[in-house]
PDB file of N, CA and C in Angstrom:
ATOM      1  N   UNK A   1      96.790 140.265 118.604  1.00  0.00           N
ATOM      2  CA  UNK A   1      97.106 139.059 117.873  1.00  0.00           C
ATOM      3  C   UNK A   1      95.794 138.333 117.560  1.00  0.00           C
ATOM      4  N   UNK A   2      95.427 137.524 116.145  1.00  0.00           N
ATOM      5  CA  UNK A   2      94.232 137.166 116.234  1.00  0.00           C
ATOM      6  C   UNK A   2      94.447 135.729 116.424  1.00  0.00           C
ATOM      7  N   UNK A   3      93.501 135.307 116.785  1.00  0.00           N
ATOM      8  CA  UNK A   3      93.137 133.628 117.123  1.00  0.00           C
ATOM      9  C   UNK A   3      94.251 132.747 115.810  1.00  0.00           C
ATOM     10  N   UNK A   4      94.027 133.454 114.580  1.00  0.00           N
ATOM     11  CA  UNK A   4      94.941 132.629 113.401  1.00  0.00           C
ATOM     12  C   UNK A   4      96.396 132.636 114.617  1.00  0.00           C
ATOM     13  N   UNK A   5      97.256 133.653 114.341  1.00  0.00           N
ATOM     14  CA  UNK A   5      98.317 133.580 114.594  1.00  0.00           C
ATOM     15  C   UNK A   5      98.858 133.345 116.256  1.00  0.00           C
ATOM     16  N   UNK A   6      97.526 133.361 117.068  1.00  0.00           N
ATOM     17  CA  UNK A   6      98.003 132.320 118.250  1.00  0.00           C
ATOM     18  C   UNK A   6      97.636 131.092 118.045  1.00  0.00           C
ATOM     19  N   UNK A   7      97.275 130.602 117.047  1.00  0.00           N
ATOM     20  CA  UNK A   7      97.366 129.196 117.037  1.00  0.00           C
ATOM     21  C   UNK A   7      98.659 129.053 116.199  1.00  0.00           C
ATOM     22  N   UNK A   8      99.296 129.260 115.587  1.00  0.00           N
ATOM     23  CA  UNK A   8     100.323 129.098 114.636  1.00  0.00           C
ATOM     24  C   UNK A   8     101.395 129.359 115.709  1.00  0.00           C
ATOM     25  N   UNK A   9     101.568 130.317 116.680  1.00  0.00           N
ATOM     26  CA  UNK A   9     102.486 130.540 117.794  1.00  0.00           C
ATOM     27  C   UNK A   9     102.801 129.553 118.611  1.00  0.00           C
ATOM     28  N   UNK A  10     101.335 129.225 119.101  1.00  0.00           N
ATOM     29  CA  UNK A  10     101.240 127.994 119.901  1.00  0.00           C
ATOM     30  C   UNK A  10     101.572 126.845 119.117  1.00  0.00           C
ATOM     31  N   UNK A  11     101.732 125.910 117.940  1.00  0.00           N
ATOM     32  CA  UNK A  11     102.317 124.666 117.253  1.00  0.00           C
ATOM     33  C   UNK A  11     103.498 125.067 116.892  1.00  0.00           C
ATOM     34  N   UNK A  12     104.184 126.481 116.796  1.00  0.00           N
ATOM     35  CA  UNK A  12     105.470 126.680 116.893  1.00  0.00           C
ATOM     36  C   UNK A  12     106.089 126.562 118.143  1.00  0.00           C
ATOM     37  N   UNK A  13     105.602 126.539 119.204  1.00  0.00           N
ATOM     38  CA  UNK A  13     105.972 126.399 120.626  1.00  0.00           C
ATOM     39  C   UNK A  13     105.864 124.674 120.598  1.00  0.00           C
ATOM     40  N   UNK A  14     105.111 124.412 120.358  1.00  0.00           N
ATOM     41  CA  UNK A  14     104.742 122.820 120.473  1.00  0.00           C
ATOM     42  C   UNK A  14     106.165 122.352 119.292  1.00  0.00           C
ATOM     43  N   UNK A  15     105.959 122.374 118.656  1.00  0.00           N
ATOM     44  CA  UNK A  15     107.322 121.908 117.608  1.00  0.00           C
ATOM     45  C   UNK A  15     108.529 122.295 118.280  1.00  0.00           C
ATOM     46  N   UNK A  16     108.582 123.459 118.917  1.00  0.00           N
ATOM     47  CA  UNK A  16     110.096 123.444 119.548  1.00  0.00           C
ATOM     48  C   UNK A  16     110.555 122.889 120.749  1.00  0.00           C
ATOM     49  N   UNK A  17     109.361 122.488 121.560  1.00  0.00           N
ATOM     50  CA  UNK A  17     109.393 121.775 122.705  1.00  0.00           C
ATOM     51  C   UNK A  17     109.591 120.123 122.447  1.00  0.00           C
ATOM     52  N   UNK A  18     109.321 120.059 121.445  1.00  0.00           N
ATOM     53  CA  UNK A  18     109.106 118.446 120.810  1.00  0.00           C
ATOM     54  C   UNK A  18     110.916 118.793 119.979  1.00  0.00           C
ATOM     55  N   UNK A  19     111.402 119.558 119.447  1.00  0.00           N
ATOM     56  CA  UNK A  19     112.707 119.741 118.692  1.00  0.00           C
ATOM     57  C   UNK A  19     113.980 119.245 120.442  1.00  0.00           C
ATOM     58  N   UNK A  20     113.439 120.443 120.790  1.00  0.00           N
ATOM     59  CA  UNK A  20     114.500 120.746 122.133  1.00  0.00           C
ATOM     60  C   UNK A  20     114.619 119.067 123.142  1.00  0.00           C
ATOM     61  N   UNK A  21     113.347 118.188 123.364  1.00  0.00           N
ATOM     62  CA  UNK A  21     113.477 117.505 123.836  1.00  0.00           C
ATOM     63  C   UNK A  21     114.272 116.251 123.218  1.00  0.00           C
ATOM     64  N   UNK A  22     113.837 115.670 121.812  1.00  0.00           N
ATOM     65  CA  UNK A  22     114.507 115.359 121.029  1.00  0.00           C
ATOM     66  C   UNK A  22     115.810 115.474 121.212  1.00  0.00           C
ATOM     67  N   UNK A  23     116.526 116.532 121.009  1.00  0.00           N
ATOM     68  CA  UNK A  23     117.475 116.960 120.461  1.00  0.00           C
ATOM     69  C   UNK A  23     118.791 116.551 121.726  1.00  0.00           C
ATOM     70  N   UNK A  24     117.975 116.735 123.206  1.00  0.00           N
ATOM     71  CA  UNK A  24     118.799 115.926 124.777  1.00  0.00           C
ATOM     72  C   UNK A  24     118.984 115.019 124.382  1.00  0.00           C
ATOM     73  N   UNK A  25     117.731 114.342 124.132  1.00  0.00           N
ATOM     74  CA  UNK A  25     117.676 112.837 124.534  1.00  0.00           C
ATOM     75  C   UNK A  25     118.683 112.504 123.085  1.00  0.00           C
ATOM     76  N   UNK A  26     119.004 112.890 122.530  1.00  0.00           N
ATOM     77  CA  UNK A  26     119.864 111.970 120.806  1.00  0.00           C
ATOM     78  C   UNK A  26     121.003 112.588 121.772  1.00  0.00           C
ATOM     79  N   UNK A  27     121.551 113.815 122.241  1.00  0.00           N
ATOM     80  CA  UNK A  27     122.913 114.100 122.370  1.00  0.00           C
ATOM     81  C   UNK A  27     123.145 113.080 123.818  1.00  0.00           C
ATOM     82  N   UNK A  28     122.515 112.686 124.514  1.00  0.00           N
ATOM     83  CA  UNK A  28     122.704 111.211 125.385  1.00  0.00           C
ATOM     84  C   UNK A  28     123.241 110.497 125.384  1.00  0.00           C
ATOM     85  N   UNK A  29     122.648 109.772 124.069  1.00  0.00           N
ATOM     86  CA  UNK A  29     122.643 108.709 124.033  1.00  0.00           C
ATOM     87  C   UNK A  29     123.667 108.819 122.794  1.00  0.00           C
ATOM     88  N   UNK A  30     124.642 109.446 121.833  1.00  0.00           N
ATOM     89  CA  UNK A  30     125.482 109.647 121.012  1.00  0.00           C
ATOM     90  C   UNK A  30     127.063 109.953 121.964  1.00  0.00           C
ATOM     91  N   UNK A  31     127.428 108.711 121.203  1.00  0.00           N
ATOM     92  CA  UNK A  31     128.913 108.162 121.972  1.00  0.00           C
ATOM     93  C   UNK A  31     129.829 109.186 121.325  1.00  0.00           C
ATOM     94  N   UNK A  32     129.762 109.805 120.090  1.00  0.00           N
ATOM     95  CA  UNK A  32     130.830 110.392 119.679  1.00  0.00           C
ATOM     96  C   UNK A  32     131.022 112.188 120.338  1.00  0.00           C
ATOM     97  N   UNK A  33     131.794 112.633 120.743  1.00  0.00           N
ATOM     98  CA  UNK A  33     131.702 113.673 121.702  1.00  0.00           C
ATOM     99  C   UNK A  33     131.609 114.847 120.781  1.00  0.00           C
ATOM    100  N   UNK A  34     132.228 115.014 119.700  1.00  0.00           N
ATOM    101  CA  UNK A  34     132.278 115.182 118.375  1.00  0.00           C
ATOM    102  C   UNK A  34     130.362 116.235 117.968  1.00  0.00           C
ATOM    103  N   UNK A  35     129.689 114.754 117.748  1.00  0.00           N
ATOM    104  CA  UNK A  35     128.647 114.830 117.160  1.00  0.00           C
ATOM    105  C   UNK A  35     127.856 115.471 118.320  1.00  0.00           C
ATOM    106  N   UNK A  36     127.660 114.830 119.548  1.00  0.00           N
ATOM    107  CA  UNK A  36     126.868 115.333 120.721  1.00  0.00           C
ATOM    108  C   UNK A  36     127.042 116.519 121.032  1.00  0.00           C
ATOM    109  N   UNK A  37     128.337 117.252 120.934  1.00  0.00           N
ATOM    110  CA  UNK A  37     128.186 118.491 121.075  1.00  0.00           C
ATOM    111  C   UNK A  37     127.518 119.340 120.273  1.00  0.00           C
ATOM    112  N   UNK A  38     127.871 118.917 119.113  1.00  0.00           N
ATOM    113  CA  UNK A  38     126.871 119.565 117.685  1.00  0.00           C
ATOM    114  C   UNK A  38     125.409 119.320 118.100  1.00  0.00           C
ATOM    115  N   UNK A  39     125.080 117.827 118.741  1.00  0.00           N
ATOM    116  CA  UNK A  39     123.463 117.750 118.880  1.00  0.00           C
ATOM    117  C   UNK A  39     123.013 119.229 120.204  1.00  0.00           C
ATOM    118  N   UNK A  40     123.665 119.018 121.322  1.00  0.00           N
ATOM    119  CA  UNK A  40     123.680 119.774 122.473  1.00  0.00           C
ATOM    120  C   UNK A  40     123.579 121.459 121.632  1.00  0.00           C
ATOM    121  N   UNK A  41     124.660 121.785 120.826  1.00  0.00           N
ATOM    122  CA  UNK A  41     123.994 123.326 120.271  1.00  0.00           C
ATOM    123  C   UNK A  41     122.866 123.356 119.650  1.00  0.00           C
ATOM    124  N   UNK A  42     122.390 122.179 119.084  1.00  0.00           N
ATOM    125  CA  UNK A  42     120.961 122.308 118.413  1.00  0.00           C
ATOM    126  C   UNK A  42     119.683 122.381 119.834  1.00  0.00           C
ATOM    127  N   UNK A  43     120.508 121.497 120.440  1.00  0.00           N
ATOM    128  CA  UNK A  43     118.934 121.889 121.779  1.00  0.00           C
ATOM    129  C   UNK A  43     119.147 123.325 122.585  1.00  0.00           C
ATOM    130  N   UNK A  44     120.274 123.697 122.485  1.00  0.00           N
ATOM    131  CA  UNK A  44     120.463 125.471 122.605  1.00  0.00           C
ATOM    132  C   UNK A  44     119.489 126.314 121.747  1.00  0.00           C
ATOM    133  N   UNK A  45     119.885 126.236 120.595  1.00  0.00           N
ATOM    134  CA  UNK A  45     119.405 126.775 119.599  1.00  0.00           C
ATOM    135  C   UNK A  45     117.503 126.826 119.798  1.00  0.00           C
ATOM    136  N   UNK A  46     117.041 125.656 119.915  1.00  0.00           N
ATOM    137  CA  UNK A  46     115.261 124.649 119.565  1.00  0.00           C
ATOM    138  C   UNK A  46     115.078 125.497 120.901  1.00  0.00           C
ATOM    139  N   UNK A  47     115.798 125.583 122.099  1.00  0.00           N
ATOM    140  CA  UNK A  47     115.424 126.421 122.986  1.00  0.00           C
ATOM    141  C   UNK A  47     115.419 127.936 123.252  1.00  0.00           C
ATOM    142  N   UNK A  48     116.613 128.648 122.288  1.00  0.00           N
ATOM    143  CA  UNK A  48     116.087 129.993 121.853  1.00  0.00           C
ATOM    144  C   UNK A  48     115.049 130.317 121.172  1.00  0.00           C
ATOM    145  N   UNK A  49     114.858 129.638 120.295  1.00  0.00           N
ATOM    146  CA  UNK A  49     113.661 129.692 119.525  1.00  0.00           C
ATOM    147  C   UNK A  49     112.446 129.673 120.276  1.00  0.00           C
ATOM    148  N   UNK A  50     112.437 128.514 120.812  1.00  0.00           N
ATOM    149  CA  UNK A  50     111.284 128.680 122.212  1.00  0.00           C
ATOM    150  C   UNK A  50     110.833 130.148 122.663  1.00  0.00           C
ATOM    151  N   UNK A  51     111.561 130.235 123.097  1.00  0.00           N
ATOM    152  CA  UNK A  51     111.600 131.533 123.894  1.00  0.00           C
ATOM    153  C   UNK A  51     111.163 132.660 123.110  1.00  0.00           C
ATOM    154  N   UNK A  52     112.233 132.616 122.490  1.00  0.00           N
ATOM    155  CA  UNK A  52     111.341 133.945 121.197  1.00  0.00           C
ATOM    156  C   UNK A  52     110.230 133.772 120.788  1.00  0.00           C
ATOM    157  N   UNK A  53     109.416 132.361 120.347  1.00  0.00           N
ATOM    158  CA  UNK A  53     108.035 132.592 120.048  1.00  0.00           C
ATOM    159  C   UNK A  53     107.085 132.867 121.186  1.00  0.00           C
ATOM    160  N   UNK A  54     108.008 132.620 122.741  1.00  0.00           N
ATOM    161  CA  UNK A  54     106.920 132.609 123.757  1.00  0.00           C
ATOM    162  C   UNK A  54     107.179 134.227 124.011  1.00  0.00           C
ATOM    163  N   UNK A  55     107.946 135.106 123.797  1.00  0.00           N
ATOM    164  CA  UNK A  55     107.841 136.563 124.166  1.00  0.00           C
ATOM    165  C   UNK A  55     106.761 136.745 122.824  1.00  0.00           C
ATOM    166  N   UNK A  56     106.465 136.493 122.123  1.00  0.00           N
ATOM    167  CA  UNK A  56     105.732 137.035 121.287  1.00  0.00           C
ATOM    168  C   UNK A  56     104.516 136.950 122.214  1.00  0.00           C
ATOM    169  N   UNK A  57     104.099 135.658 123.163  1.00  0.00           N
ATOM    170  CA  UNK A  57     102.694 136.295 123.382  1.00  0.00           C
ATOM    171  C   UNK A  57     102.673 137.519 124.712  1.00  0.00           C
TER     172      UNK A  57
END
């Protein structure tokens, strides 16, 4: 892997760690059970993603 695309790996890791945390803290604090669950699969999701860019290294 060259230096380009571990840096691009690494701010994709950084963006999904910043998505995934986000994404708790709104399904929290969202009264409708409705919507929070929808937020809660998105921090599923921001956290697969995670993962997959971190097996890449």
């Amino acid at each position: 892997m060259t230096s380009k695309e571990l840096l691009y790996v690494e701010d994709a890791l950084g963006h999904e760690t910043f998505m995934k945390t986000s994404s708790e803290q709104t399904a929290f604090k969202l009264q409708d059970p409705t919507l929070a669950s929808y937020v809660t699969e998105l921090t599923q999701k921001h956290t697969e993603l995670f993962n997959k860019f971190l097996n890449l290294l």
